[in-house]
Protein backbone atom coordinates (compact mmCIF):
# COMPACT_ATOMS: atom_id res chain seq x y z
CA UNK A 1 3.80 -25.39 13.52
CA UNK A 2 2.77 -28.56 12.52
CA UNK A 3 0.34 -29.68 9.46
CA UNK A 4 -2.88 -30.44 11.94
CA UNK A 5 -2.34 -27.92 13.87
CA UNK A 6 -2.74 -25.51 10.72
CA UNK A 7 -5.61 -27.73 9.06
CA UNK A 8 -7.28 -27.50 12.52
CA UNK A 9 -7.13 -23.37 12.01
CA UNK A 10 -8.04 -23.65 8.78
CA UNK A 11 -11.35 -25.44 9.79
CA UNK A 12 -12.36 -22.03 11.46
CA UNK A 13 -11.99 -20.57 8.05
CA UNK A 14 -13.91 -22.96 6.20
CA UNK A 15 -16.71 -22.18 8.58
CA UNK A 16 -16.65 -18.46 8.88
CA UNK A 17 -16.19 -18.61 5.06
CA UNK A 18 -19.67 -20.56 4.61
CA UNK A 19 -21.27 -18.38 7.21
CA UNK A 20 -20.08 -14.94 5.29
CA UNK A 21 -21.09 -16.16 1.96
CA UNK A 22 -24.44 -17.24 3.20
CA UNK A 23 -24.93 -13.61 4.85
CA UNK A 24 -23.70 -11.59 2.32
CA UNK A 25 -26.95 -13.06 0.39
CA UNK A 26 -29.86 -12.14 3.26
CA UNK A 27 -31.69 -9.47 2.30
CA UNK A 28 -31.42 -7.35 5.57
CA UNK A 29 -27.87 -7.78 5.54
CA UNK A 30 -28.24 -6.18 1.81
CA UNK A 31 -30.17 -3.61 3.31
CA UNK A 32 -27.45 -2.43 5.83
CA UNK A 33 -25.21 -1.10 2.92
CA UNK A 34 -22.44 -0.41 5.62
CA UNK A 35 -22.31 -3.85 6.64
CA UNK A 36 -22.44 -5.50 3.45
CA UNK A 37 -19.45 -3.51 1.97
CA UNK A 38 -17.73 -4.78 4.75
CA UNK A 39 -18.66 -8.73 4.69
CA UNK A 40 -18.34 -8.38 0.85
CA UNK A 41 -14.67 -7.26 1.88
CA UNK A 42 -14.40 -10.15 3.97
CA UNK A 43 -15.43 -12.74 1.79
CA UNK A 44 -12.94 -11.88 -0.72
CA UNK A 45 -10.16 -12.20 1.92
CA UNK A 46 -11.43 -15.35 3.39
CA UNK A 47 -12.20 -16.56 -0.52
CA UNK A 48 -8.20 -16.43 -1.13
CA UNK A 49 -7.58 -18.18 2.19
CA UNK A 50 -9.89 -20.80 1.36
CA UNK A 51 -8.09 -21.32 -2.30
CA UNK A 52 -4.69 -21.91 -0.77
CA UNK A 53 -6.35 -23.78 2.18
CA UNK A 54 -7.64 -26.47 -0.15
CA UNK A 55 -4.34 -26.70 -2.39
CA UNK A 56 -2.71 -27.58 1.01
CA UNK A 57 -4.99 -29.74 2.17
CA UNK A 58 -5.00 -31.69 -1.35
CA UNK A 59 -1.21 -31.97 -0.50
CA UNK A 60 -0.89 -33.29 3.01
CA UNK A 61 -3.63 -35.73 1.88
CA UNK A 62 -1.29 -36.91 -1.04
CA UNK A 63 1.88 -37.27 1.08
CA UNK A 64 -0.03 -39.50 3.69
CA UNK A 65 -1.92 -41.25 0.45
CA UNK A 66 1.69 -42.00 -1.15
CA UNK A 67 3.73 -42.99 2.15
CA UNK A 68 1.22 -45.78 2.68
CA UNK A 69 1.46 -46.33 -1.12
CA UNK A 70 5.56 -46.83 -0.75
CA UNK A 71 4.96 -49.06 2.74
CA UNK A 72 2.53 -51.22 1.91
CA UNK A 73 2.09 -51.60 -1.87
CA UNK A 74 3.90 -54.57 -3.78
CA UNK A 75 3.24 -53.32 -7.37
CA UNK A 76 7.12 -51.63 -7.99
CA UNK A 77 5.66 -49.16 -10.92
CA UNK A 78 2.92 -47.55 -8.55
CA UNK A 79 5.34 -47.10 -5.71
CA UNK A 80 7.66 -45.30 -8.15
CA UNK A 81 4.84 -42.87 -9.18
CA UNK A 82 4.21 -42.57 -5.41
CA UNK A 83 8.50 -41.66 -4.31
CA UNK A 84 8.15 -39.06 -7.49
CA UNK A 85 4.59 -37.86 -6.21
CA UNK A 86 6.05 -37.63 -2.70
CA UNK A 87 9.60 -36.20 -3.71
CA UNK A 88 7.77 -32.89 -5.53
CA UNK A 89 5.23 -32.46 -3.07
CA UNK A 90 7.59 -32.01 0.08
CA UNK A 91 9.60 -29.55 -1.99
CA UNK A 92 6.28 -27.45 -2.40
CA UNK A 93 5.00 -28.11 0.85
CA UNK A 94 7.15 -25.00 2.83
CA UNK A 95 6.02 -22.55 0.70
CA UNK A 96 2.74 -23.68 0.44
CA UNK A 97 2.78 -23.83 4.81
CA UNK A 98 4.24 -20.30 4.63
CA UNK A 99 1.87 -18.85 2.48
CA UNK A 100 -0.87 -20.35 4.24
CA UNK A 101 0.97 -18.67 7.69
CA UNK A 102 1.10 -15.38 6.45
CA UNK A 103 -3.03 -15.26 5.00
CA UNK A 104 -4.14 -16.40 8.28
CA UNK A 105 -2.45 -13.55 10.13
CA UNK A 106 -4.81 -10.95 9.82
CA UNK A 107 -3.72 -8.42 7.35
CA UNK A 108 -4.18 -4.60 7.91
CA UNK A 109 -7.62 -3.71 7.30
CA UNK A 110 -6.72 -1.17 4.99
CA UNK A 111 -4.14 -2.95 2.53
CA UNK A 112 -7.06 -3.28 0.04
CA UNK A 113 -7.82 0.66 -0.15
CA UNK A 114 -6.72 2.84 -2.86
CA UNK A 115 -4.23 5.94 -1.25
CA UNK A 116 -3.91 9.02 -1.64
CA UNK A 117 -0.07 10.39 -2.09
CA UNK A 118 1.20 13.24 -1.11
CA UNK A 119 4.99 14.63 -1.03
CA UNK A 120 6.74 17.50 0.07
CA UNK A 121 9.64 19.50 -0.52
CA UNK A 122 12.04 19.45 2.49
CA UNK A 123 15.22 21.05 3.31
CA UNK A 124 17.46 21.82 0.57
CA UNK A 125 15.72 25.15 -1.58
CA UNK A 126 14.78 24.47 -4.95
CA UNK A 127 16.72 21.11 -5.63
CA UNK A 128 14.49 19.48 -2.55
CA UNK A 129 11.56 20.70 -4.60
CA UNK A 130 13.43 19.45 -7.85
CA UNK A 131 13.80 15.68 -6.10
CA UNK A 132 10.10 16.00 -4.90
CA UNK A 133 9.40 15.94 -8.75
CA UNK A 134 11.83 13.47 -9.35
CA UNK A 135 9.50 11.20 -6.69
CA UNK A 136 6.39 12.10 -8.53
CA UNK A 137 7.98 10.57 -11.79
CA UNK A 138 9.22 7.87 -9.97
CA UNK A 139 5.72 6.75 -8.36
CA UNK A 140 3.94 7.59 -11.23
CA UNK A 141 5.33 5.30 -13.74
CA UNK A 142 5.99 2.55 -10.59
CA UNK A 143 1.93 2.74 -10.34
CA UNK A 144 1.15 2.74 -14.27
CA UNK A 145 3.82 -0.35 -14.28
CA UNK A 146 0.94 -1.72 -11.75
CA UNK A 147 -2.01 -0.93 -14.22
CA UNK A 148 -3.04 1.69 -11.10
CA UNK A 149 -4.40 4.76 -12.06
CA UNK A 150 -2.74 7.97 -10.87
CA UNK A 151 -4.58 11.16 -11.16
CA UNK A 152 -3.21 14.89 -9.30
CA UNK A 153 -5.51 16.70 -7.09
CA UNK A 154 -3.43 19.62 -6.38
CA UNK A 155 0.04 20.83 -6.75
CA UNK A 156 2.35 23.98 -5.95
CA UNK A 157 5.23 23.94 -8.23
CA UNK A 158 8.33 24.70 -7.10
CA UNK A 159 10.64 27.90 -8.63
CA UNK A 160 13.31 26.14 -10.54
CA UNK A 161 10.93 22.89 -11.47
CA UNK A 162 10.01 20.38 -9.79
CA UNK A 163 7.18 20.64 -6.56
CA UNK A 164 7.04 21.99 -3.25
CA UNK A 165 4.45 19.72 -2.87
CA UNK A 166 2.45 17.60 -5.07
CA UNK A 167 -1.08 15.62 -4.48
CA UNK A 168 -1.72 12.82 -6.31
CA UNK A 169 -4.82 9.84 -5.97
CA UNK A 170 -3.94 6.00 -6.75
CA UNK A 171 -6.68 3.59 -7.64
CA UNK A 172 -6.30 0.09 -8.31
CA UNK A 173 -5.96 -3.44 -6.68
CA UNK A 174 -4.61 -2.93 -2.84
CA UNK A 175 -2.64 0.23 -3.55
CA UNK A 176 -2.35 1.34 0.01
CA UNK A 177 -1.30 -2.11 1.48
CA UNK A 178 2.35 -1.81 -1.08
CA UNK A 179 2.56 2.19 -1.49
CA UNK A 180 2.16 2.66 2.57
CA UNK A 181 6.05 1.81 2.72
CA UNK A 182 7.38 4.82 1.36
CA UNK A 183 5.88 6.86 4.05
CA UNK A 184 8.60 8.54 5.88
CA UNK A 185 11.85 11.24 4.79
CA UNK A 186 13.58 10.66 1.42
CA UNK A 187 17.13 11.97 1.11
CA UNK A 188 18.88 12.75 -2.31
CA UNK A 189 22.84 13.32 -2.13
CA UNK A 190 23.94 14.84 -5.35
CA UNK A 191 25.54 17.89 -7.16
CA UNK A 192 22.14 20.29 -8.16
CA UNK A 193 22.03 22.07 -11.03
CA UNK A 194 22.23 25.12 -9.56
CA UNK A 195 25.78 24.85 -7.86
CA UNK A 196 28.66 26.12 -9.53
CA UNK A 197 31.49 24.48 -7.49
CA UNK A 198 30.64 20.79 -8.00
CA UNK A 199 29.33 19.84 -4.30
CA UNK A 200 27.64 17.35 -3.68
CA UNK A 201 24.30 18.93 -1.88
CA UNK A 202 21.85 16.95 0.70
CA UNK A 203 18.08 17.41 0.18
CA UNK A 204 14.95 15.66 1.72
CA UNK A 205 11.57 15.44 0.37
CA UNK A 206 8.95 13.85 2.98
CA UNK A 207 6.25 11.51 1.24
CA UNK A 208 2.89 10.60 3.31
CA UNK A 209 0.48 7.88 1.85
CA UNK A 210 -2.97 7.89 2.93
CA UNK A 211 -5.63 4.64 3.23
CA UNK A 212 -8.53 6.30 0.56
CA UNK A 213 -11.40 6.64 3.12
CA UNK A 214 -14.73 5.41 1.65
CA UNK A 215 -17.89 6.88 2.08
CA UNK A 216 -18.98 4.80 5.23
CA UNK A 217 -15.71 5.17 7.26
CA UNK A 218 -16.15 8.41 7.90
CA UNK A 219 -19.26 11.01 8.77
CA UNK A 220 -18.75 14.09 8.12
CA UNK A 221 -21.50 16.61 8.48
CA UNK A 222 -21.91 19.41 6.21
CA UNK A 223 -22.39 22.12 8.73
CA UNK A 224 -18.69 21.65 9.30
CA UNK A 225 -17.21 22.44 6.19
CA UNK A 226 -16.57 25.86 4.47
CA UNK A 227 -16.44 25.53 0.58
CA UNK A 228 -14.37 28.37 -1.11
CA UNK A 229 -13.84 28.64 -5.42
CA UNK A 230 -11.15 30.41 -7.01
CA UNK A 231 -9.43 30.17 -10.80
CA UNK A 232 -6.95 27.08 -11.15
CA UNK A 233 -3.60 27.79 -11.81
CA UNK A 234 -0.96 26.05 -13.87
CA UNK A 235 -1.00 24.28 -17.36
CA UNK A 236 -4.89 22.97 -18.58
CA UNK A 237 -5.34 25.64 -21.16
CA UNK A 238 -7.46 29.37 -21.23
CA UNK A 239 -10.43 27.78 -19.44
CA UNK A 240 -8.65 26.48 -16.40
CA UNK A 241 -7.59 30.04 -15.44
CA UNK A 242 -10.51 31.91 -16.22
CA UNK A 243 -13.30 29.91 -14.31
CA UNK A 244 -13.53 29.51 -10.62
CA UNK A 245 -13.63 25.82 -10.98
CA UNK A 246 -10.62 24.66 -8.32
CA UNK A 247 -12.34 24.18 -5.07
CA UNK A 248 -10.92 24.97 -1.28
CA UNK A 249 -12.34 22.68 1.73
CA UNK A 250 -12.11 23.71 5.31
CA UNK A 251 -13.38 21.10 8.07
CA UNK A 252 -13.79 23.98 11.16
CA UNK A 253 -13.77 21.00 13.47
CA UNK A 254 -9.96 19.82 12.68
CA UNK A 255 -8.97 22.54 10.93
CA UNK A 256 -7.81 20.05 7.93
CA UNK A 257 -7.67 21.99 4.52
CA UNK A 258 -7.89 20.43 0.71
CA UNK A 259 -7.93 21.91 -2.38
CA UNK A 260 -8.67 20.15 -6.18
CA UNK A 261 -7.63 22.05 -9.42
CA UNK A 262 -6.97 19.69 -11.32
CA UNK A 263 -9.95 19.27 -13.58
CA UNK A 264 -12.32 21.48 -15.45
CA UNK A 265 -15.69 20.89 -13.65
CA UNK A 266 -15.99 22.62 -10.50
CA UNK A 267 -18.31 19.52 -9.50
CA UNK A 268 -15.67 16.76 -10.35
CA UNK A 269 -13.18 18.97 -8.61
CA UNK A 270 -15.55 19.19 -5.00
CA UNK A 271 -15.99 15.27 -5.26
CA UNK A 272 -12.54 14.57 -5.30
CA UNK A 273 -11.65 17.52 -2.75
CA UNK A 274 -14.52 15.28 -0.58
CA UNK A 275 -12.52 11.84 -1.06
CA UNK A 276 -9.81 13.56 0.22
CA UNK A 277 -11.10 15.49 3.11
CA UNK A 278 -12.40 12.22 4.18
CA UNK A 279 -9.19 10.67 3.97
CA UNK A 280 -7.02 13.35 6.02
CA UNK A 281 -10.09 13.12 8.53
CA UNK A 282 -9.39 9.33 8.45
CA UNK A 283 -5.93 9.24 8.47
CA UNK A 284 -6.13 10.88 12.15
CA UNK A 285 -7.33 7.70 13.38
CA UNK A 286 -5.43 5.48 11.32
CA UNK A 287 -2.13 7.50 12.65
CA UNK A 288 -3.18 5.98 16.46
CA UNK A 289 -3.74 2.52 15.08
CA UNK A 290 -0.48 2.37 13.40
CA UNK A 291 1.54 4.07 16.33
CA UNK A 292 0.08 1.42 18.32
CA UNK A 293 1.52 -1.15 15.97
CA UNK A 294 5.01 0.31 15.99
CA UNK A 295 5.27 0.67 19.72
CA UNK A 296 4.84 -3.32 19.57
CA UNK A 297 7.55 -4.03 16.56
CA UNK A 298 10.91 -3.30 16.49
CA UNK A 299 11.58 -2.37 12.65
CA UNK A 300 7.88 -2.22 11.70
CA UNK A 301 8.68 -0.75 7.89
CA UNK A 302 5.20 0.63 7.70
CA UNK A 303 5.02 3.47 10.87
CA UNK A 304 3.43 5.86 8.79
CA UNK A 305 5.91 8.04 10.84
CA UNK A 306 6.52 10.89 8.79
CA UNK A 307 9.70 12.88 10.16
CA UNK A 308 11.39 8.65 9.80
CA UNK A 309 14.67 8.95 7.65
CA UNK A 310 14.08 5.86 5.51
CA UNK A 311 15.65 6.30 2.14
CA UNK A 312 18.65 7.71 0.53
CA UNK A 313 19.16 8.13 -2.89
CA UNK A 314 23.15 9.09 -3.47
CA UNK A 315 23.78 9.44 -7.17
CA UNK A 316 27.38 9.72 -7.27
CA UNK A 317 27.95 6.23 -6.19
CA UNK A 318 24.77 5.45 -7.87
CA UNK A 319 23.19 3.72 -5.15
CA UNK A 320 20.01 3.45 -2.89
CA UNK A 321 20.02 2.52 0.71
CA UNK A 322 17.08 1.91 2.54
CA UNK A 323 17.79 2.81 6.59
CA UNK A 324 14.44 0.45 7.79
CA UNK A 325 16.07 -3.46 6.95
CA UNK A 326 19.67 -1.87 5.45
CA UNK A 327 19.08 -2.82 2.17
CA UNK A 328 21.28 -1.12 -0.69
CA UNK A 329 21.46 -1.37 -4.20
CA UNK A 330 23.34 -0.27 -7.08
CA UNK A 331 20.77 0.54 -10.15
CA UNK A 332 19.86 4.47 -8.86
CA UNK A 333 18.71 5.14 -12.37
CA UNK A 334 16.57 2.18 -12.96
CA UNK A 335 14.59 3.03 -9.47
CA UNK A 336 14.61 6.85 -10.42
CA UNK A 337 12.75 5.58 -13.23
CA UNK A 338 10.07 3.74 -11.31
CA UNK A 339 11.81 0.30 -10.38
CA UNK A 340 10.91 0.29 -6.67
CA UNK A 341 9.33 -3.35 -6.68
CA UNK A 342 12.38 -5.07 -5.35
CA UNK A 343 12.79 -2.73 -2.36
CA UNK A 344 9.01 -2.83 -1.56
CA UNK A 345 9.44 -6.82 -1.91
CA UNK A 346 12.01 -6.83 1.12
CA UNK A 347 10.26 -4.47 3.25
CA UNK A 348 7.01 -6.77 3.06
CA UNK A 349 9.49 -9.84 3.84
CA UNK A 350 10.52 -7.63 7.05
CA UNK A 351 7.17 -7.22 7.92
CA UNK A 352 5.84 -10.14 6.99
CA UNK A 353 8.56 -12.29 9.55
CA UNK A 354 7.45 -9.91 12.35
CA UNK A 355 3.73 -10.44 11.80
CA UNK A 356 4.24 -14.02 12.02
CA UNK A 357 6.37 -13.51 15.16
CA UNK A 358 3.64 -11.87 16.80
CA UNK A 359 0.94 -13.85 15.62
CA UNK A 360 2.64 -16.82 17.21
CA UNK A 361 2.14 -19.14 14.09
């Protein structure tokens, strides 16, 4: 794609970007809370578009400024500055083109959302609930690493440790747009502590990350939900067990279930349990948008497809292997222990090539 056919996109931006900022200041826009929320959302996308936009423009400016300077200018020590000027500038320039390709192709709508994460003990008995907690630790210090804050909703632990399945919400800067890769089946090939003979076992855990529906994506009438209390169980202290502060929510209409123990107040308990409802309720519709997507892309690493195989984590070679873009590496422990950045790093690469693909640019 060639530099004014990208500046001539770009224009579209600059306009659209004028044109949101100025409505994102009427007062009847203001008014509409629904719409606001979303051209506020827009504005900060096209806002980092803009940014790079103008760095790239500055550049192909100074190129075409500094090949005139090296044809047609006689003093020897500014057409030196202008070769050095030139020489840096085309080194930058492909990155700078790329990263201008990949903000213009419009990025999932729900990248920017917080997500709720939820995994599951699969086959394999008590280790597969053992490796489901294995996950938890895993994410957990992968999304403190982040500065994200992680905070369980629910959990059912399983007999020898571990969870049959564990709920748990992420907050922060565009959690769901990195964590929505690890959706799928997670496979753990290793000797459990509960064999005798030495075999090496296989175990799966499924993991399912959820966009964080916000208040005005979904409407949920109150009609159709039944609220049930009961005591918490687990480890919180006396209190926890004795009050009926861990809340149950039915929505009759889908039949989708959530329940919050997790803290004290009954109150704080029902608004999270409501964040999630709205999310599962959400997530129905966000399932047909992204089974659209990967009916179009061959690899697509973000499905969402839950009963996918995508990783294996074999610890007596020590290695990981991710099935999606056959990636494997050697440092099992360091991953175990929350370094999943360079795997997540590839799979947006993957994705990122295909988006561009099918945007054309």
């Amino acid at each position: 794609m060639s530099n004014n056919l990208i500046l001539d996109k770009l224009e579209g931006v600059f306009i659209r970007f004028k044109e949101v900022g100025q409505l994102i200041t009427d007062p009847e826009v203001m008014g509409d809370m629904k719409r606001f929320v979303k051209l506020s959302k827009e504005y900060k996308e096209l806002e980092a578009v803009t940014e790079a936009a103008k760095e790239y423009k500055n550049a192909v400016d100074t190129i075409a400024e500094s090949k005139d300077i090296i044809a047609n200018e006689s003093d020897e020590e500014l057409r030196e500055m202008a070769k050095m000027e030139l020489e840096d500038l085309e080194v930058k320039l492909p990155d700078m083109e790329q990263n201008i390709k990949l903000l213009l192709v419009p990025a999932d709508p729900e990248d920017s959302k917080n997500a709720i994460l939820e995994i599951r003990a699969g086959t394999g008995g008590d280790e597969a609930s053992i490796f489901a907690g294995d996950l938890a630790r895993m994410y957990t210090k992968y999304c403190e690493a982040k500065g994200w804050k992680v905070s369980v909703s629910s959990f059912s632990e399983g007999t020898s440790g571990g969870y049959k399945e564990i709920v748990m919400n992420v907050n922060g800067e565009g959690v769901y747009g990195v964590l929505k890769y690890e959706s799928g089946v997670h496979r753990v090939q290793r000797v459990p502590q509960t064999e005798t003979q030495g075999r090496v076992h296989t175990s799966a855990a499924s993991v399912a990350v959820l966009p964080e529906a916000e208040e005005f994506d979904v409407d949920i009438k109150e009609s159709d939900i039944r609220k049930d209390t009961y005591c918490s169980s687990g480890p919180g202290g006396q209190s926890v067990n004795t009050t009926y502060s861990a809340i149950r929510l039915t929505h009759i209409p889908t039949n989708i279930v959530v329940t919050c123990q997790d803290q004290k107040s009954q109150l704080k308990n029902l608004a999270k349990a409501m964040v999630e409802l709205r999310s599962r309720i959400y997530a129905m519709e966000h399932q047909k948008y992204l089974d659209e997507i990967s009916s179009k892309r061959k690899t697509m690493v973000s499905t969402g497809d839950r009963s996918a195989k995508i990783r294996t984590y074999n610890y007596p070679q020590g290695r990981v292997t991710d099935h999606r873009i056959n990636l494997t590496l050697y440092n099992l422990s360091a991953v175990m222990d929350g370094d999943v950045q360079e795997i997540i790093d590839k799979l947006q690469i993957e994705e990122n090539a295909e988006r561009l693909k099918e945007s054309g640019l």
